[in-house]
C-alpha atoms as a PDB file:
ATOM      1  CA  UNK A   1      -1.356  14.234  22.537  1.00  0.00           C
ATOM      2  CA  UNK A   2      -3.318  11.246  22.547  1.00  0.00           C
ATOM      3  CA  UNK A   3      -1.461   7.771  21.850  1.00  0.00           C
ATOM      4  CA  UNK A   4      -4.351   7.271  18.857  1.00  0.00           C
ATOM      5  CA  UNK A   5      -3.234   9.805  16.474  1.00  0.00           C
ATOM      6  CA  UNK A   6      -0.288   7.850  16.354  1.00  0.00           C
ATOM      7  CA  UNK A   7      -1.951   5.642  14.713  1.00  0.00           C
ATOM      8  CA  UNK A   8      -4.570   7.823  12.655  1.00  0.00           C
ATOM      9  CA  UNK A   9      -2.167  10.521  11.399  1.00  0.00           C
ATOM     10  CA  UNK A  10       0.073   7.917   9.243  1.00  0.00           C
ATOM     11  CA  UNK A  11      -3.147   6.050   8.027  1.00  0.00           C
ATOM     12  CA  UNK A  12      -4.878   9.546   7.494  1.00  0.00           C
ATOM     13  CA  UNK A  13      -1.444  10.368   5.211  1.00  0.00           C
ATOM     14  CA  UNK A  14      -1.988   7.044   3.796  1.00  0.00           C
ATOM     15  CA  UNK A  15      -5.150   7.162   2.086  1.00  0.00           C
ATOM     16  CA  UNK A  16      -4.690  10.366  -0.561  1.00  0.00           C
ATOM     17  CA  UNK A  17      -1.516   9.305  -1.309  1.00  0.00           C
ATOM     18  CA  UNK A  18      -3.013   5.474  -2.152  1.00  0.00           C
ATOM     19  CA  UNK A  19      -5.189   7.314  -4.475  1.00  0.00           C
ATOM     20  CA  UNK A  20      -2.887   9.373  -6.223  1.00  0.00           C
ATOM     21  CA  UNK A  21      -0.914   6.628  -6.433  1.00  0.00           C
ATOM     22  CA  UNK A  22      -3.931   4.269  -8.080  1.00  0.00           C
ATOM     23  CA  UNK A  23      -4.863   6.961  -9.993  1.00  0.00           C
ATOM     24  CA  UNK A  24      -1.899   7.646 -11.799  1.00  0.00           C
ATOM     25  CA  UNK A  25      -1.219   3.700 -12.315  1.00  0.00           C
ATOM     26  CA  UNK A  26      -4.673   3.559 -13.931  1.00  0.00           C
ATOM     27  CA  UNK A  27      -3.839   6.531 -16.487  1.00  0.00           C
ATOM     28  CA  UNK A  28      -1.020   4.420 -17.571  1.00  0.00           C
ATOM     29  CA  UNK A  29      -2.678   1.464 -18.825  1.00  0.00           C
ATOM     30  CA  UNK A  30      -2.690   0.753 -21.849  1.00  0.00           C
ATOM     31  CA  UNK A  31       0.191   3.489 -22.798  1.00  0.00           C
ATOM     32  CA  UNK A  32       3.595   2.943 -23.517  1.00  0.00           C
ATOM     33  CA  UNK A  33       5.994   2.137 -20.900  1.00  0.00           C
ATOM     34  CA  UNK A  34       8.755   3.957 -20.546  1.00  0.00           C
ATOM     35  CA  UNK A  35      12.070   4.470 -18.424  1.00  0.00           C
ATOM     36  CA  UNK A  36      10.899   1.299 -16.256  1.00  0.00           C
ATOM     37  CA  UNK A  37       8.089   3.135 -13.742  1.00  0.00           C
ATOM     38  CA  UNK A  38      10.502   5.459 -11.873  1.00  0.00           C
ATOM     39  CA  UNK A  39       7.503   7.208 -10.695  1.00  0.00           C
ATOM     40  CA  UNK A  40       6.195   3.875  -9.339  1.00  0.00           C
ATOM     41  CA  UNK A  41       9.124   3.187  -7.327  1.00  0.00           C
ATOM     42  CA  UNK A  42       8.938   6.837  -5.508  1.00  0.00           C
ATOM     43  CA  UNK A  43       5.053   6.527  -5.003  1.00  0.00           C
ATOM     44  CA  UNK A  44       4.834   2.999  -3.702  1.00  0.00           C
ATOM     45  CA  UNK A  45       7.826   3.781  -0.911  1.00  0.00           C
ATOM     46  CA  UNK A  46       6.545   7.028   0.028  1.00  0.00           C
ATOM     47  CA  UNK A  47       2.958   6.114   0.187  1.00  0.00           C
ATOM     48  CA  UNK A  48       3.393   2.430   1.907  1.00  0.00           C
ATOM     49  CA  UNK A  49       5.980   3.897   4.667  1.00  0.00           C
ATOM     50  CA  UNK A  50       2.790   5.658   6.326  1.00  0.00           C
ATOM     51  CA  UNK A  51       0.955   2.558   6.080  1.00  0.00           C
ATOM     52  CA  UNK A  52       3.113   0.533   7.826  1.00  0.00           C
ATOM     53  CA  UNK A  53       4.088   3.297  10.248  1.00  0.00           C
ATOM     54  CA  UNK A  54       0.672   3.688  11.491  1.00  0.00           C
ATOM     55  CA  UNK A  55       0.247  -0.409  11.545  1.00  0.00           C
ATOM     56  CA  UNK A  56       3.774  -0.743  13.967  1.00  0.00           C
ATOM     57  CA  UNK A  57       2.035   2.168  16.090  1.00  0.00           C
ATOM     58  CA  UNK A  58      -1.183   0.029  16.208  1.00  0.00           C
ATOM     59  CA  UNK A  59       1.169  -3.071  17.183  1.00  0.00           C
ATOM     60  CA  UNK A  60       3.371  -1.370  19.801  1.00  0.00           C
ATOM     61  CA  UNK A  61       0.745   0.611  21.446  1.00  0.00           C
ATOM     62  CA  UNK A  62      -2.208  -1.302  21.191  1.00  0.00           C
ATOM     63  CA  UNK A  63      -0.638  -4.851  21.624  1.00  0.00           C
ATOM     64  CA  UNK A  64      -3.810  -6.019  23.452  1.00  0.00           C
ATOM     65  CA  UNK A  65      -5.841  -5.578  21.591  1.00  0.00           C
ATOM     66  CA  UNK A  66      -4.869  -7.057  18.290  1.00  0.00           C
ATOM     67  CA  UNK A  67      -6.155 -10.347  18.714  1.00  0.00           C
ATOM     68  CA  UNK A  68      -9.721  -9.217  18.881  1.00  0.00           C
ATOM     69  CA  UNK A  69      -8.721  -6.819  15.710  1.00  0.00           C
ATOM     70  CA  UNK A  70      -7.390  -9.890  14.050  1.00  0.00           C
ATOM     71  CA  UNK A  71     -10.208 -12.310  14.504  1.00  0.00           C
ATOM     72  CA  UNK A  72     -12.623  -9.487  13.019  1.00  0.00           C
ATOM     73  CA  UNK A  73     -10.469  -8.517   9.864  1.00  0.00           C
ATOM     74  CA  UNK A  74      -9.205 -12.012   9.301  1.00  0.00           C
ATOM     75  CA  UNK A  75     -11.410 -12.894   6.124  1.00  0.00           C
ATOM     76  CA  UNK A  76     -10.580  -9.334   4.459  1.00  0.00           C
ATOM     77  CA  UNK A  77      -6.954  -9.341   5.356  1.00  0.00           C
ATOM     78  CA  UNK A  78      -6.618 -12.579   3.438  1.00  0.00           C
ATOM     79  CA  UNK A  79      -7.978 -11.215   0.348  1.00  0.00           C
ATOM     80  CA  UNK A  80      -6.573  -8.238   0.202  1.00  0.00           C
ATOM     81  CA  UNK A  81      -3.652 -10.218   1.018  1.00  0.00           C
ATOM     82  CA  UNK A  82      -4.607 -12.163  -2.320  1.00  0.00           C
ATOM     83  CA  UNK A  83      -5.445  -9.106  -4.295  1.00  0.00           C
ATOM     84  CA  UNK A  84      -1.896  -7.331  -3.454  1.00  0.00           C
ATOM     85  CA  UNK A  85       0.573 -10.719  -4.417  1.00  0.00           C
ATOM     86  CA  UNK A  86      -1.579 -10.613  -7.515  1.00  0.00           C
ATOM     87  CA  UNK A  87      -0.955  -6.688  -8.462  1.00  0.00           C
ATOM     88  CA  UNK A  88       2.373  -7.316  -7.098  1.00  0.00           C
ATOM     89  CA  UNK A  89       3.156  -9.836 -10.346  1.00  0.00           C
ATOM     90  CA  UNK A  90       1.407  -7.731 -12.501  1.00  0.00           C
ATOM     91  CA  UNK A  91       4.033  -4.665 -11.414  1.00  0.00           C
ATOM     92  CA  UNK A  92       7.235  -6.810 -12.054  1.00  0.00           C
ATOM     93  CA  UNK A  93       5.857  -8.065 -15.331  1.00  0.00           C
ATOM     94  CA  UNK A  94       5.270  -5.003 -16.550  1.00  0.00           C
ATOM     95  CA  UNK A  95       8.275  -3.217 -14.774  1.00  0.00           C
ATOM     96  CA  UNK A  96      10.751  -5.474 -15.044  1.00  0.00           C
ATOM     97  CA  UNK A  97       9.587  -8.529 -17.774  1.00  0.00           C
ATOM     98  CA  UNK A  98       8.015  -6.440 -20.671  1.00  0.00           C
ATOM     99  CA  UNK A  99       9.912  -4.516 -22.704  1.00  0.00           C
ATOM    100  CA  UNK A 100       9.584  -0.571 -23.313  1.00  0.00           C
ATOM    101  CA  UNK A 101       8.105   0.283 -26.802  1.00  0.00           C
END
């Protein structure tokens, strides 16, 4: 077995379960919340343990080559990087601040 599908199985695993995940979160808005987002908790572990599973693969067997990844991606890293601490205190307000109805 090739050393890549190290790498491409967990991201491949990844990306359904990111849009499960988003879709479900987006059928929520606007609706009660209730029992604190259980279902968020289970979804965003499961889901984000592929992620980074397939990014340490990347690391570890592709050391070499991540500066060159790194200069390309820098500029979309950052804003995604912006994009997540934002939905990341949007999640505790409404998990953990706000109040269930």
């Amino acid at each position: 077995m090739s050393a890549i599908w190290f790498v491409v199985i967990p991201i491949l695993a990844y990306i359904p379960m990111f849009i499960v995940e988003t879709y479900i979160s987006l059928r929520r808005i606007g609706k009660p919340l209730d029992k604190g987002g259980e279902y968020l908790h289970a979804t965003w572990e499961a889901t984000h343990t592929f992620l980074i599973l397939g990014i340490n693969y990347f690391m570890w067997l592709y050391s070499s080559a991540i500066v060159d990844v790194a200069t390309n991606v820098f500029i979309p890293l950052i804003s995604f990087g912006a994009f997540f601490i934002v939905r990341a205190i949007v999640y505790l307000y409404l998990f953990y601040l706000k109040r269930p109805e």
